[in-house]
N, C-alpha and C. Protein backbone atom coordinates (compact mmCIF):
# COMPACT_ATOMS: atom_id res chain seq x y z
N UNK A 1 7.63 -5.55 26.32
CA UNK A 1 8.43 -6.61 25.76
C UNK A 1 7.88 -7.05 24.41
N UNK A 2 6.50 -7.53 24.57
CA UNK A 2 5.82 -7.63 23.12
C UNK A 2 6.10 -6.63 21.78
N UNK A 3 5.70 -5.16 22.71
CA UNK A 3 5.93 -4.28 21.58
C UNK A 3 7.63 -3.78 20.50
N UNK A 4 8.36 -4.40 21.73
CA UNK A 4 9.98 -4.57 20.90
C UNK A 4 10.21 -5.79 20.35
N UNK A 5 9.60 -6.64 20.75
CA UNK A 5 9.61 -8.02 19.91
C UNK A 5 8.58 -7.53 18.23
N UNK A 6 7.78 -6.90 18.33
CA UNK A 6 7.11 -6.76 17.04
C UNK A 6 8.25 -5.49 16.33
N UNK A 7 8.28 -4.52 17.14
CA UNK A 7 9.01 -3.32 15.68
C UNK A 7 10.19 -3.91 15.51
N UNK A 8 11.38 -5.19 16.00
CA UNK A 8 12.50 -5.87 15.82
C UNK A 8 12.26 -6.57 14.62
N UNK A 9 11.13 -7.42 14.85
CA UNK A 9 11.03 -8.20 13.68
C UNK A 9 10.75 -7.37 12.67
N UNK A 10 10.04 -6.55 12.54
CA UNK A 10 9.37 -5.92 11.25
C UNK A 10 10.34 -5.37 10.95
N UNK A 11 11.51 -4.19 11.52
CA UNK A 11 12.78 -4.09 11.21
C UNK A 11 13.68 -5.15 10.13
N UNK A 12 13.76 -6.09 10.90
CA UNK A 12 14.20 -7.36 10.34
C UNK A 12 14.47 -7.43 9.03
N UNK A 13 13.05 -7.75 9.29
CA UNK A 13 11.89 -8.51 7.99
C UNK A 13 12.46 -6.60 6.88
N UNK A 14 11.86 -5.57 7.38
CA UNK A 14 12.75 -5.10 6.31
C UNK A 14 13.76 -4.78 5.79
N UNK A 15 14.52 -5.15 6.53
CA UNK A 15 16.37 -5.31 6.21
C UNK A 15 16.44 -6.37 5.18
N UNK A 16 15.44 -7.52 5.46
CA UNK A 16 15.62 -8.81 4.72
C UNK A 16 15.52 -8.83 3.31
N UNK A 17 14.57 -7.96 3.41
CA UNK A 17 13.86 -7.68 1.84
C UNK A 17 14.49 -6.21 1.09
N UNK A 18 15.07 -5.47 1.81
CA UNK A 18 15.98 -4.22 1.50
C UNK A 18 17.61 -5.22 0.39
N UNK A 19 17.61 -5.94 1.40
CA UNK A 19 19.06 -7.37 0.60
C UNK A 19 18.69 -7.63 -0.09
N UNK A 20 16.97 -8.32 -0.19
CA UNK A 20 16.92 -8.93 -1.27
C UNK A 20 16.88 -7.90 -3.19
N UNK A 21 16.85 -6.79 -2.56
CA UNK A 21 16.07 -5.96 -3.36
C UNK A 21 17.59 -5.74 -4.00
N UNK A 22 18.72 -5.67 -3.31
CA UNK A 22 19.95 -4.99 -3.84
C UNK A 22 20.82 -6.10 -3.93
N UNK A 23 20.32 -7.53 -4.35
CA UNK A 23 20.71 -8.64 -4.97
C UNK A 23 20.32 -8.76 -6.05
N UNK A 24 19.25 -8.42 -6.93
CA UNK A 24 18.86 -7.92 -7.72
C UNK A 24 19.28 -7.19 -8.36
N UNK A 25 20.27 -5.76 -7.97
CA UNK A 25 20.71 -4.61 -8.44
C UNK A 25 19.41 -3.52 -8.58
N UNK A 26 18.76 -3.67 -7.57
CA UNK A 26 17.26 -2.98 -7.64
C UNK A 26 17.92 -1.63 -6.27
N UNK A 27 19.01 -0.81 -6.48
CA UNK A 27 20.26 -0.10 -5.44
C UNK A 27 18.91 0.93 -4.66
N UNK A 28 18.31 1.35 -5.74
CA UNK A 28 16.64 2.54 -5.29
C UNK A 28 16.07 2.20 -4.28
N UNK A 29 15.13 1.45 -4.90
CA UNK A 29 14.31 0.51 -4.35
C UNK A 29 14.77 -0.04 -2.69
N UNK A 30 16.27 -0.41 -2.78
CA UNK A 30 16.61 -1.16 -1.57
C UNK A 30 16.80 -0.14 -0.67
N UNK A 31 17.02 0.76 -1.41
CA UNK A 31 17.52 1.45 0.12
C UNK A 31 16.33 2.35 0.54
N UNK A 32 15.13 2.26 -0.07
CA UNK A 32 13.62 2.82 0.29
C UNK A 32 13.25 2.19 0.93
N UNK A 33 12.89 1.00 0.52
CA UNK A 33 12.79 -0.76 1.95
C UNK A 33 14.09 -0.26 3.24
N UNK A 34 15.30 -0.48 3.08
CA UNK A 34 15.77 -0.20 4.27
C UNK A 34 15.57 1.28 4.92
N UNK A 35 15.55 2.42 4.33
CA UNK A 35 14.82 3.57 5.15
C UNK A 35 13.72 3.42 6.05
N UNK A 36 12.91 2.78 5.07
CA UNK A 36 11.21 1.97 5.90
C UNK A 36 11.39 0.76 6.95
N UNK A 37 12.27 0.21 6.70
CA UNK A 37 12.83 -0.46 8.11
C UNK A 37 13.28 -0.12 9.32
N UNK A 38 13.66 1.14 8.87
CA UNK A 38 14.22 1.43 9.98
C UNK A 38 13.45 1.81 11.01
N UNK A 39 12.42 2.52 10.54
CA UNK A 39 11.32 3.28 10.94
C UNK A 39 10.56 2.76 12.21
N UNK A 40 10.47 1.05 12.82
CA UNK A 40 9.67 0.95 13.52
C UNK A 40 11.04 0.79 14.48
N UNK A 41 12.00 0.04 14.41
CA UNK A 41 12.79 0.47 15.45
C UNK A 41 13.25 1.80 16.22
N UNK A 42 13.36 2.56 15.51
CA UNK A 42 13.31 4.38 16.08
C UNK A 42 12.16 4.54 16.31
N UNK A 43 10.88 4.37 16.50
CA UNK A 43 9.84 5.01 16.54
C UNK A 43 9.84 4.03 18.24
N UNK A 44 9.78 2.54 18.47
CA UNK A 44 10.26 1.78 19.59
C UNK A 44 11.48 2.45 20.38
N UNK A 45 12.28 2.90 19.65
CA UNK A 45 13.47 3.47 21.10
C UNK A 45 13.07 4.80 21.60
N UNK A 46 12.15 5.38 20.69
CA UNK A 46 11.90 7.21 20.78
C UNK A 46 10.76 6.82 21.88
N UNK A 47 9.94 5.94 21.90
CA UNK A 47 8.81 5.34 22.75
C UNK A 47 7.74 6.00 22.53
N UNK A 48 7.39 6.37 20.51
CA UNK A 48 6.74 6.66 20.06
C UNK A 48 5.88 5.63 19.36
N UNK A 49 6.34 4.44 19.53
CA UNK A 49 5.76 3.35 18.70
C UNK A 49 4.35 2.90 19.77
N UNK A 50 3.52 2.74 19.06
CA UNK A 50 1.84 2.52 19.65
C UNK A 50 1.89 1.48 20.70
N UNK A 51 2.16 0.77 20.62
CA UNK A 51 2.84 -0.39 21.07
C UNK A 51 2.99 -0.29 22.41
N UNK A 52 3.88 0.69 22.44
CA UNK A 52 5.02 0.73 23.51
C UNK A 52 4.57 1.79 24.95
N UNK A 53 3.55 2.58 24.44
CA UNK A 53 3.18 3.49 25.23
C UNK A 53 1.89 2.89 26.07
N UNK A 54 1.80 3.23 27.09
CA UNK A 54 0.56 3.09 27.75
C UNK A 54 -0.29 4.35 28.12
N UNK A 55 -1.72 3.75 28.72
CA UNK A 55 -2.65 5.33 28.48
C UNK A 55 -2.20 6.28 29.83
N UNK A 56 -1.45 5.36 30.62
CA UNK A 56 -1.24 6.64 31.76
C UNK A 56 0.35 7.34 31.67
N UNK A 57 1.16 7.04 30.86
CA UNK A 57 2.73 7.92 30.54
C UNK A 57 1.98 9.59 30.07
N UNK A 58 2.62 10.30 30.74
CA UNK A 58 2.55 11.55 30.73
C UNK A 58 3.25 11.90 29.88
N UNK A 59 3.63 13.10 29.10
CA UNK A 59 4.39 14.11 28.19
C UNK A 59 5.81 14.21 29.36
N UNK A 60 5.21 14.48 30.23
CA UNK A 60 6.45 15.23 31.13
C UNK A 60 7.83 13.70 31.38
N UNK A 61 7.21 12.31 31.42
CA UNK A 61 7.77 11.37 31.68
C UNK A 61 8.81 11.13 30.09
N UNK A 62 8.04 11.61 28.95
CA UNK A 62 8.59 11.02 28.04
C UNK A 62 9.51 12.61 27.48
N UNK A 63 9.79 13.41 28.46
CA UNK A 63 10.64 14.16 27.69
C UNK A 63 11.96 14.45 29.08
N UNK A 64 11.80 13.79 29.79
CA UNK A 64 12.90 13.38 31.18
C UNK A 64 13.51 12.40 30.23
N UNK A 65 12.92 11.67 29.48
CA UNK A 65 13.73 10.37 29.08
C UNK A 65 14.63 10.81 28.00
N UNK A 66 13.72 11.93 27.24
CA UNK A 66 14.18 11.92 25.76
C UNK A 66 15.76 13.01 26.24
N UNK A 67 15.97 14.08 27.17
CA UNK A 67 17.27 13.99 27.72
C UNK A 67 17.95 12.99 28.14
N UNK A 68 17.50 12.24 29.23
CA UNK A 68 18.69 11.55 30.03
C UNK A 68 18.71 10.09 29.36
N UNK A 69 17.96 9.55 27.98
CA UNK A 69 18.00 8.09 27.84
C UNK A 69 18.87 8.30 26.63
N UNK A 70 20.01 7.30 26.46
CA UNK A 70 20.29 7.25 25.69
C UNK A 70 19.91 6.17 23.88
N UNK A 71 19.31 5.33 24.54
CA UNK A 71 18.08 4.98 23.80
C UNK A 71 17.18 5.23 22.60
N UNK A 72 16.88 6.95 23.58
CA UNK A 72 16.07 7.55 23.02
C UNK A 72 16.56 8.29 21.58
N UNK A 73 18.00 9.12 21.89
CA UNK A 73 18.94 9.57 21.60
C UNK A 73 19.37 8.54 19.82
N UNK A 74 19.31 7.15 20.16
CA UNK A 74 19.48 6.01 19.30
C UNK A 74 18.46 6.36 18.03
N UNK A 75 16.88 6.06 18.92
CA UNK A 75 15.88 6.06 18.29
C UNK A 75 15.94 7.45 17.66
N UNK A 76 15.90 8.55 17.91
CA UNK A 76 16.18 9.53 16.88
C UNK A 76 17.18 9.78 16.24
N UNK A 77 17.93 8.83 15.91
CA UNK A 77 19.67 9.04 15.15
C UNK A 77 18.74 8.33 14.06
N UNK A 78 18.47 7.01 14.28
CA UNK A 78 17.46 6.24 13.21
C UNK A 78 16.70 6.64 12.75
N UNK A 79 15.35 7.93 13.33
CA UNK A 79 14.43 8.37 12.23
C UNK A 79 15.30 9.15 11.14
N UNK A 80 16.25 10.34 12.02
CA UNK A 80 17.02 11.11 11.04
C UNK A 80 17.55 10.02 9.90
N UNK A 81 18.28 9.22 9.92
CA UNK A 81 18.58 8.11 9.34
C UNK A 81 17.40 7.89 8.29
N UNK A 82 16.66 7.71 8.32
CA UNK A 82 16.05 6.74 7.93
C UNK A 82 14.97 8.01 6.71
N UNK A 83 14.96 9.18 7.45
CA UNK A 83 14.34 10.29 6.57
C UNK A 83 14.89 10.92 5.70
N UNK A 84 16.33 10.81 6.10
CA UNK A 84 17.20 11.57 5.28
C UNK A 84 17.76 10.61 4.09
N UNK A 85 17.71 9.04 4.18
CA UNK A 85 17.86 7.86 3.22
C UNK A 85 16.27 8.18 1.90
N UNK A 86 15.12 8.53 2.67
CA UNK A 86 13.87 8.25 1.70
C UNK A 86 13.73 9.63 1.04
N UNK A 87 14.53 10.58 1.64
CA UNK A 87 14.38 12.40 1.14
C UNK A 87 15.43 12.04 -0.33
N UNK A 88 16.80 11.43 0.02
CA UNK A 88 17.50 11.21 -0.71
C UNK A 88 17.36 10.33 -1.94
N UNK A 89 16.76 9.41 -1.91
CA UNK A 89 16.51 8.69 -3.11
C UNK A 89 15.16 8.94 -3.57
N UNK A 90 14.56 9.83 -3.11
CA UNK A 90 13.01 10.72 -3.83
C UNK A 90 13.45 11.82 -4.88
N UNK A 91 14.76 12.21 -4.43
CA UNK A 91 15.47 12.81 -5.25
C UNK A 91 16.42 12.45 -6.52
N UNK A 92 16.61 11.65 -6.28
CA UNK A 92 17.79 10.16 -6.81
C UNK A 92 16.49 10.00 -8.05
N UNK A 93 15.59 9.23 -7.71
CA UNK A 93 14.51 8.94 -8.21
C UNK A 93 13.57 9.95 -9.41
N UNK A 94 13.65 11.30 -8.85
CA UNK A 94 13.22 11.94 -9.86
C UNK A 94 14.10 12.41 -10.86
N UNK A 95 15.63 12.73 -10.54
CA UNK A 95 16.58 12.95 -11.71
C UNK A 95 16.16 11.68 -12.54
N UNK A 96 16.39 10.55 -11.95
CA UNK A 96 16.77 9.43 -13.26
C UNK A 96 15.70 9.31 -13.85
N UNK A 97 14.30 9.73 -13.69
CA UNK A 97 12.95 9.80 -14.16
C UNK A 97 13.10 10.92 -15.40
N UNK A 98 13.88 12.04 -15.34
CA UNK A 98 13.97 12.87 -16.62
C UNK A 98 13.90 12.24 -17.61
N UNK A 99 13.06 13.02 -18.60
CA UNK A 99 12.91 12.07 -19.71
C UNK A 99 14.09 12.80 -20.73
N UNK A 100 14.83 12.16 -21.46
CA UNK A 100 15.90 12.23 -22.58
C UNK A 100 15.36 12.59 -24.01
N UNK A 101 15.74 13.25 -24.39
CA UNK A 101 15.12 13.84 -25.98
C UNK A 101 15.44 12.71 -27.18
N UNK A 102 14.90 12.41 -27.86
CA UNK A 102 14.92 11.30 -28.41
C UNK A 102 14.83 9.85 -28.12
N UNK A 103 14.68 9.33 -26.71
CA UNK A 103 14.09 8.91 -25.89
C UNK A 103 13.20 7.76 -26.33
N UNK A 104 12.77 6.72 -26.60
CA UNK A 104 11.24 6.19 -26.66
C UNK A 104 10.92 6.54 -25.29
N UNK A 105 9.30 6.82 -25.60
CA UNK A 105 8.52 6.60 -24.07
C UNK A 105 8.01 5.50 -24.12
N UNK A 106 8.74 4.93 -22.84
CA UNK A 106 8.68 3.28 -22.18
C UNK A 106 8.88 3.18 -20.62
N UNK A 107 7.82 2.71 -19.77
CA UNK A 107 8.04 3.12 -18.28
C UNK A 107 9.37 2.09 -17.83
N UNK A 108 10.02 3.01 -17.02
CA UNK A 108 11.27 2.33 -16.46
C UNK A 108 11.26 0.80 -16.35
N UNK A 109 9.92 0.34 -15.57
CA UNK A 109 9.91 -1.35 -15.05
C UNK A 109 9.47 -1.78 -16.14
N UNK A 110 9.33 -1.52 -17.71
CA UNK A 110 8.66 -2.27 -18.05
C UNK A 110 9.69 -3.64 -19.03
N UNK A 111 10.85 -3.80 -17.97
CA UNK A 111 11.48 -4.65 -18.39
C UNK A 111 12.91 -4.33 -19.57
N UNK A 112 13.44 -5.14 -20.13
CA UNK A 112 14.66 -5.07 -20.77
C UNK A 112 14.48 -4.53 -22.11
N UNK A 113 15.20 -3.86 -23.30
CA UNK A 113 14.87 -3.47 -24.08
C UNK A 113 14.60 -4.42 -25.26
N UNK A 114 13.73 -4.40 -26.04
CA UNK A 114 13.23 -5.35 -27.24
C UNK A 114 14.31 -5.60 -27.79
N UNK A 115 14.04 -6.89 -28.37
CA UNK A 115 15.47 -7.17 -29.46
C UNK A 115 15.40 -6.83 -30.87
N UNK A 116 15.99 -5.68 -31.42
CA UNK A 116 16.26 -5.06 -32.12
C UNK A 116 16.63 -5.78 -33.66
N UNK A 117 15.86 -5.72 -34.76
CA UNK A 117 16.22 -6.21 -35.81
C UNK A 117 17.45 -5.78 -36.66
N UNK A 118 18.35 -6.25 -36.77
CA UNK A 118 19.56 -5.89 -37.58
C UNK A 118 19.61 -5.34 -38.39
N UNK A 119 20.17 -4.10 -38.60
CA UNK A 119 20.29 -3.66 -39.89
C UNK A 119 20.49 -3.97 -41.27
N UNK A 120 19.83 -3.34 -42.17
CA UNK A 120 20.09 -4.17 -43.13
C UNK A 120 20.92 -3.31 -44.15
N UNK A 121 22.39 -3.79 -44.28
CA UNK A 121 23.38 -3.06 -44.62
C UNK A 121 22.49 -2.81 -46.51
N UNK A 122 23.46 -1.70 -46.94
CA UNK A 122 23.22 -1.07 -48.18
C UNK A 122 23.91 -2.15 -49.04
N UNK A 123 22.70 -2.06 -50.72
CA UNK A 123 23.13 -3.12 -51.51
C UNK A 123 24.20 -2.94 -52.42
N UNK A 124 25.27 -3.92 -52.25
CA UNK A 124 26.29 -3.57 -52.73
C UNK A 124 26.09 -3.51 -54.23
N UNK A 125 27.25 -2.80 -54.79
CA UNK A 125 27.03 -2.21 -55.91
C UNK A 125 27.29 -3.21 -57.02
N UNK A 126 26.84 -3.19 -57.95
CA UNK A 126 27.05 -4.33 -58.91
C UNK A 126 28.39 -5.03 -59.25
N UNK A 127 28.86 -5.82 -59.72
CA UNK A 127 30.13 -6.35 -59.63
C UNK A 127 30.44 -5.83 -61.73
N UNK A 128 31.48 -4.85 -61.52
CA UNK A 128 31.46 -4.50 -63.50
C UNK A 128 32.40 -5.47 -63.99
N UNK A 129 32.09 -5.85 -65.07
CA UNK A 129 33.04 -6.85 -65.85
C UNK A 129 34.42 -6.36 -66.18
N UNK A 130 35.27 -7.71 -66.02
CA UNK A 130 36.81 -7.33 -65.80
C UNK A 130 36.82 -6.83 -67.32
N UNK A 131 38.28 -5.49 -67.37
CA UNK A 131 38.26 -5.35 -68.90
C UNK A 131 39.02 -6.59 -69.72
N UNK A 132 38.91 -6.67 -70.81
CA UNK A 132 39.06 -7.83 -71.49
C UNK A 132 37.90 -8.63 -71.91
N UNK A 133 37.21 -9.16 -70.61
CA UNK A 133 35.98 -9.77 -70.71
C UNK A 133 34.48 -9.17 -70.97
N UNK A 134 33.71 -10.64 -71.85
CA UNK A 134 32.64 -10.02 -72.01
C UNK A 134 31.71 -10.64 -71.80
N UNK A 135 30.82 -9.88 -71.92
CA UNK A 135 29.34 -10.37 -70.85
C UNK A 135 28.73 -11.36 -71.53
N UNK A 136 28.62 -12.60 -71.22
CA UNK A 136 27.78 -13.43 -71.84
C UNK A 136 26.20 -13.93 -71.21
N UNK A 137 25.98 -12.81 -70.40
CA UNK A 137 24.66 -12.81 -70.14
C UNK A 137 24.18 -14.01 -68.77
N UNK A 138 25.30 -14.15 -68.33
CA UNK A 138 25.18 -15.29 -66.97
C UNK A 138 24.83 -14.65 -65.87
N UNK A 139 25.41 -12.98 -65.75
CA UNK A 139 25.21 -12.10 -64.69
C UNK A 139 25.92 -12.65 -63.31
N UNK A 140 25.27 -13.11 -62.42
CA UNK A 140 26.14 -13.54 -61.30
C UNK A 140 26.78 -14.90 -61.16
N UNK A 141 26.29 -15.42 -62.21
CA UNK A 141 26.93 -16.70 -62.49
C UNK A 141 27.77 -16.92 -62.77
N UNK A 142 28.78 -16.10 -63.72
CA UNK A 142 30.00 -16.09 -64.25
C UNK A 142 31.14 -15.97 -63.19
N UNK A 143 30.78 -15.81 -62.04
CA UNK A 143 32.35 -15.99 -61.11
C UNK A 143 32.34 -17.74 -60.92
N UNK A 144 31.08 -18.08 -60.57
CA UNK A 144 31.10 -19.42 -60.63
C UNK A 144 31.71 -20.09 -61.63
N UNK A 145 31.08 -19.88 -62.66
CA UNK A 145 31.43 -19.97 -64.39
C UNK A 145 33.05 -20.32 -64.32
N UNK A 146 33.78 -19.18 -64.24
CA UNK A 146 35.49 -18.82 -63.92
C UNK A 146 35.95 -19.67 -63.41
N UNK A 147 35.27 -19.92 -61.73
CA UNK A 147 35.61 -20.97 -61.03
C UNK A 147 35.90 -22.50 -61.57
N UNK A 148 34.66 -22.80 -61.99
CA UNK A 148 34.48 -23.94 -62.67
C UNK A 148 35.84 -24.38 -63.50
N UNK A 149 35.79 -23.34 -64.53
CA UNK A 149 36.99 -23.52 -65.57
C UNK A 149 38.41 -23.29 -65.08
N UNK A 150 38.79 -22.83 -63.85
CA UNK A 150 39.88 -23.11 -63.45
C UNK A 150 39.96 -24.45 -63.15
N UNK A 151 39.43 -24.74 -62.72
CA UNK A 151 39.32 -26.25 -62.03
C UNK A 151 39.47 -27.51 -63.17
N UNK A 152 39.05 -26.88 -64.07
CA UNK A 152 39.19 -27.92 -64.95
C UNK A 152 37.51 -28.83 -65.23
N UNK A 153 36.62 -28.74 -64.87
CA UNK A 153 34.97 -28.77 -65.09
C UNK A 153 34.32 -28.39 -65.89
């Protein structure tokens, strides 16, 4: 009884933190926590968990069960489960690890990307004097200049 009260909770407890992980958008990660969760409950129904066994169960007792219990049957649907979730995102895990050619090298966690200084657009080209007019040496002042004298200033 003790020993299914402990691999339940620890189950639990990693389901709990598998959610928390994919509230986050951490999708990897969570479902590595829930693979690893799963793990002590199947290992408790297979009646492989330390726990659960005592020193006098024979081999011969625990493979009568592993036919006729359905239980047992459970507990190994869950390791498969649970091996074939951590095989899968070990794989998952090393594609998205390829490194990209041109690339900075920057480790995945090490947070969001720097904030990037703005470009600094090309200097526009000089402004040439309208024909008619002539340069009286104000340079960028003379639109002001113009301004002014429309206005009447």
């Amino acid at each position: 009884m003790l020993s299914a009260t402990i691999s339940f909770i620890l189950t639990a407890g990693g389901v709990a933190f598998a959610g928390l992980r994919a509230y986050r958008r951490r999708f990897l990660s969570a479902t590595r926590w829930f693979a690893v969760a799963l793990l002590p409950a199947g290992l408790y129904l297979t009646g492989l968990f330390p726990l659960a066994s005592t020193i006098g169960r024979e081999f011969a007792d625990w493979a009568t069960k592993l036919v006729f219990d359905p239980r047992v049957w459970t507990g190994i649907g869950l390791l498969g489960v649970s091996v074939a979730l951590l095989v899968t995102t070990r794989r998952l895990g090393r594609r998205g690890a390829a490194p990209v050619e041109g690339a900075p090298d920057r480790p995945a966690a090490a947070g969001p990307a720097p904030e990037r200084p703005a470009v600094a657009s090309a200097p526009e080209a000089p402004k040439r004097p309208a024909a008619g007019k002539r340069d009286d040496g104000l340079g960028d002042f003379a639109d002001i200049e113009e301004i002014l004298r429309k206005r009447g200033i």
